[in-house]
N, C-alpha and C. Protein backbone atom coordinates (compact mmCIF):
# COMPACT_ATOMS: atom_id res chain seq x y z
N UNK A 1 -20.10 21.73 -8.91
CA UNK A 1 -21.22 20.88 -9.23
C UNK A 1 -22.30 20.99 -8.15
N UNK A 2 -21.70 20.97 -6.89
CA UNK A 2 -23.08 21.14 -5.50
C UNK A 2 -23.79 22.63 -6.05
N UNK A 3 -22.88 23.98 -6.25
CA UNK A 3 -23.21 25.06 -6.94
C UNK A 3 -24.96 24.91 -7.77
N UNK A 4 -24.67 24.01 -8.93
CA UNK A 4 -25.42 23.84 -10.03
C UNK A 4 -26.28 23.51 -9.70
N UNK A 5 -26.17 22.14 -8.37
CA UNK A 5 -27.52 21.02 -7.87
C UNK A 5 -28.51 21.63 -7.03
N UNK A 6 -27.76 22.43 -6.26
CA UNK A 6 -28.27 23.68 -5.23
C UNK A 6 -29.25 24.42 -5.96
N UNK A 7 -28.91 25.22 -7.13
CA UNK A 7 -29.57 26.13 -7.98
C UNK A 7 -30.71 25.56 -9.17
N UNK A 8 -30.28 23.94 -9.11
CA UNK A 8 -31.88 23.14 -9.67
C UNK A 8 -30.83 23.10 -11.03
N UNK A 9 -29.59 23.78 -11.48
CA UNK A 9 -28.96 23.54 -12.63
C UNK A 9 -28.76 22.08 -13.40
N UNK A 10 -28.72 21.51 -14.31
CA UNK A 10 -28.61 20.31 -14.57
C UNK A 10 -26.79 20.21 -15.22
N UNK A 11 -26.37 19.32 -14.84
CA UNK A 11 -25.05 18.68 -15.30
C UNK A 11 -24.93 19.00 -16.69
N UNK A 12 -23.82 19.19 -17.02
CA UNK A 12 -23.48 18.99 -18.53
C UNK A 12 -23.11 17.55 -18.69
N UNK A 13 -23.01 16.97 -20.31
CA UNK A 13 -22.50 15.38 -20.62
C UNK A 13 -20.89 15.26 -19.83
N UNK A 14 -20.25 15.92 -19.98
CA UNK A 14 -19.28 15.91 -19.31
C UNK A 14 -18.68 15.89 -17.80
N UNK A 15 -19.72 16.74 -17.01
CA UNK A 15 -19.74 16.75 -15.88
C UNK A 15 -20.44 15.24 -15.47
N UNK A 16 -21.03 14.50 -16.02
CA UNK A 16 -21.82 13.72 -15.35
C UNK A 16 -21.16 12.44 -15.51
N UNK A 17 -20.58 12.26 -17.03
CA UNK A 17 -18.77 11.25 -16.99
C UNK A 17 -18.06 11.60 -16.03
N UNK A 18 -17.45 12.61 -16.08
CA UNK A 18 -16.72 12.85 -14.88
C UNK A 18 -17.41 12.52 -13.42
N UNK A 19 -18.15 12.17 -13.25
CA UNK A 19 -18.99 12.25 -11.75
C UNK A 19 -19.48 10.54 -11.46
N UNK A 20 -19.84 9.70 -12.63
CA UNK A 20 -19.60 8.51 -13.38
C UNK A 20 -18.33 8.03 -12.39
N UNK A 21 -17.66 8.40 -13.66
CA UNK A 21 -15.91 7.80 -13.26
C UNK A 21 -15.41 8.13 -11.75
N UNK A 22 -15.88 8.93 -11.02
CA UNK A 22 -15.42 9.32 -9.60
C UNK A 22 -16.03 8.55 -8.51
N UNK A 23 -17.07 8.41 -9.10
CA UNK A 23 -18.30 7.12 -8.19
C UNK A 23 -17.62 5.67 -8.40
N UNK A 24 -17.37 5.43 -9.67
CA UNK A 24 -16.48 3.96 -9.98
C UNK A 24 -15.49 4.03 -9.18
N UNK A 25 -14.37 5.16 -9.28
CA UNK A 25 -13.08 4.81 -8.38
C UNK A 25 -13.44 4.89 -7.10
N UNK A 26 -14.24 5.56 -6.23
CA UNK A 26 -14.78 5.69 -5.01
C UNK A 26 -14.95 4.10 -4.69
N UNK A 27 -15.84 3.78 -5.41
CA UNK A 27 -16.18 2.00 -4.90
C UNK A 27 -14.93 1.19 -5.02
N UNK A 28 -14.33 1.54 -5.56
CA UNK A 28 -12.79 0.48 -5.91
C UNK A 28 -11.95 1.25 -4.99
N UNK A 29 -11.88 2.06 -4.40
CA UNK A 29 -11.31 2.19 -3.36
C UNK A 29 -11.55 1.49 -2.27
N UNK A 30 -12.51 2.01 -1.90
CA UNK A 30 -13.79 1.21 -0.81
C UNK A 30 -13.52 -0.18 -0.70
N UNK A 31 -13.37 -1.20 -2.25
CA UNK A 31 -13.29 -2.57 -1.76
C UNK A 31 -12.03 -3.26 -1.30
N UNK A 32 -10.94 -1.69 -2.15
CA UNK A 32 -9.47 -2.24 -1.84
C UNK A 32 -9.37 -2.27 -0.68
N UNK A 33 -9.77 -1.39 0.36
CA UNK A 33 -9.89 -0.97 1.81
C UNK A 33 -9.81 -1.82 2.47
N UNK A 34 -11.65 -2.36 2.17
CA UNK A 34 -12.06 -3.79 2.36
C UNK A 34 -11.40 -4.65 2.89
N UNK A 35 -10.57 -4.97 1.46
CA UNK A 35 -9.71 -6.26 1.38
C UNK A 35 -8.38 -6.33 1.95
N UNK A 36 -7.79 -4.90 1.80
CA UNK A 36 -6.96 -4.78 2.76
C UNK A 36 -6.99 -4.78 4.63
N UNK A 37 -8.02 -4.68 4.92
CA UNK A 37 -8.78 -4.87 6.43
C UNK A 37 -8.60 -6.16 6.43
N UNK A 38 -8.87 -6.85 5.93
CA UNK A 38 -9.47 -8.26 5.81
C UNK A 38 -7.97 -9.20 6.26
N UNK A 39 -7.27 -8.83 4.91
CA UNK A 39 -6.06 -9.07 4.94
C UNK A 39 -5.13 -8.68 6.34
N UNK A 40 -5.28 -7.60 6.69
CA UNK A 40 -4.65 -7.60 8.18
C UNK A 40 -4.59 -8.06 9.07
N UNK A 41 -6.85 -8.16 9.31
CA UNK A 41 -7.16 -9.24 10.55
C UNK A 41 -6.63 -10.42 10.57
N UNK A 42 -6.81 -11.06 9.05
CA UNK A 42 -5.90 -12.21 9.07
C UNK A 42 -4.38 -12.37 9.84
N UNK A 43 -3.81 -11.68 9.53
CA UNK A 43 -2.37 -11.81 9.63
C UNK A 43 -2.40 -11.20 11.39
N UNK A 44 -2.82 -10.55 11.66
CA UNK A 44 -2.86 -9.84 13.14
C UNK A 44 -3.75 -11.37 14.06
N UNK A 45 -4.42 -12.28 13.25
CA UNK A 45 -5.00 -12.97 14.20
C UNK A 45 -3.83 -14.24 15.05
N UNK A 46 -4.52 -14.14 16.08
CA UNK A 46 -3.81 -15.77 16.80
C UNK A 46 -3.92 -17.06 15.76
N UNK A 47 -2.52 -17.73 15.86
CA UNK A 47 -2.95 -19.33 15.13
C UNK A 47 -3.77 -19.44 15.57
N UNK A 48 -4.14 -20.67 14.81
CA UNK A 48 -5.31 -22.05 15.20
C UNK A 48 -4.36 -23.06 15.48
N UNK A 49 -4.58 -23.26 16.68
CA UNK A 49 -3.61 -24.63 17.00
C UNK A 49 -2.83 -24.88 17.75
N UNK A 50 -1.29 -25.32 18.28
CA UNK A 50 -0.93 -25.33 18.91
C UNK A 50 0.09 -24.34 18.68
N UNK A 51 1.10 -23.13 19.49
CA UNK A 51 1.82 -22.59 19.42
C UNK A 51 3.10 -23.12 19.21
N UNK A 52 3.93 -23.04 18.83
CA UNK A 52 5.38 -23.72 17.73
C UNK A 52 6.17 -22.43 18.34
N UNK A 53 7.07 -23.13 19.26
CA UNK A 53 7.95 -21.93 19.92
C UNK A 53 9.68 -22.42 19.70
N UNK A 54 9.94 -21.72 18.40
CA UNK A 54 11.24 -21.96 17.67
C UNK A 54 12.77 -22.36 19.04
N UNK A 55 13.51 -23.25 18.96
CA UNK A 55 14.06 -23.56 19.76
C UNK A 55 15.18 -23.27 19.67
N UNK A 56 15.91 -21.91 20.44
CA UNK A 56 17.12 -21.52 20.24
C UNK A 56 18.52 -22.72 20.61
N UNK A 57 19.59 -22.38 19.62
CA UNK A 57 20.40 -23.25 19.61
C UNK A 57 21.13 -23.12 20.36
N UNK A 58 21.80 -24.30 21.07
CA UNK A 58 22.48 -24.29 22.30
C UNK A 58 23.91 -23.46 21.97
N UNK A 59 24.34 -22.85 23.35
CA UNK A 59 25.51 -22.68 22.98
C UNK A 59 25.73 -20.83 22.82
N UNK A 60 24.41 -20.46 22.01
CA UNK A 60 24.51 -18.91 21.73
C UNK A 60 24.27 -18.11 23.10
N UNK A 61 23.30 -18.38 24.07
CA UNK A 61 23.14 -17.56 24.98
C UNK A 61 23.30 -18.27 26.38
N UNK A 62 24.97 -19.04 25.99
CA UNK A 62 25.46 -19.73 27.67
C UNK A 62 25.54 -18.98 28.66
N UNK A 63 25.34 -19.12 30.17
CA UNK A 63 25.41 -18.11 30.88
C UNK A 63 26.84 -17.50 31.26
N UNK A 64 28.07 -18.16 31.16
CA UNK A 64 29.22 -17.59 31.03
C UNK A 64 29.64 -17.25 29.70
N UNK A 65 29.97 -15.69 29.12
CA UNK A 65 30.15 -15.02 27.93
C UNK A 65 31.85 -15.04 27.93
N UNK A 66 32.54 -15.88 28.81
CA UNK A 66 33.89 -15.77 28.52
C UNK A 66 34.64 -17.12 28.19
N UNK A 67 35.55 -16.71 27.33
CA UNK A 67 36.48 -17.57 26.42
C UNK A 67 36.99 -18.83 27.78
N UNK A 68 37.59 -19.73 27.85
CA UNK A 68 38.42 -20.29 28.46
C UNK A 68 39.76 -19.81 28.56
N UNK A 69 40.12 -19.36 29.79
CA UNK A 69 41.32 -18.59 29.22
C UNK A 69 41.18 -17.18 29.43
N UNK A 70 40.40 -16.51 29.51
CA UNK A 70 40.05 -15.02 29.59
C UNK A 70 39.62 -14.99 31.05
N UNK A 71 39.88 -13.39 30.87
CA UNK A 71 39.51 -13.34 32.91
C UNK A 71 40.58 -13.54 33.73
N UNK A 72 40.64 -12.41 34.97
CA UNK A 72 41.60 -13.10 35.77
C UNK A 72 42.74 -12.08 35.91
């Protein structure tokens, strides 16, 4: 098609649907992009607010790892 545009050629009906429809999906790509960017920053951003720092349960990471009884 650059061939044709180069040489002053004009499109056929077909070539120019086809060229149509490639421009449409181009932009719908483009906005999925978009929105997918968008969607990331979101999720990649810092809360708003105060930080909520989950409170491990006692017991799992005591500083002695041995049984009563073990050792020795």
């Amino acid at each position: 098609m650059d061939a044709r545009r180069s040489e002053g050629k004009e499109l056929n009906p077909l070539e120019k649907r086809l060229l149509e429809r490639l421009v449409q999906r181009q932009g719908s790509i483009i906005e999925l992009t978009e929105q997918i960017a968008s969607d990331l920053q979101q999720q990649m951003a810092p809360p708003e607010g105060p930080e909520i720092v989950p409170k491990e349960p006692e017991g799992e990471n005591s500083p002695s790892e041995t049984s009563p009884g073990e050792g020795g």
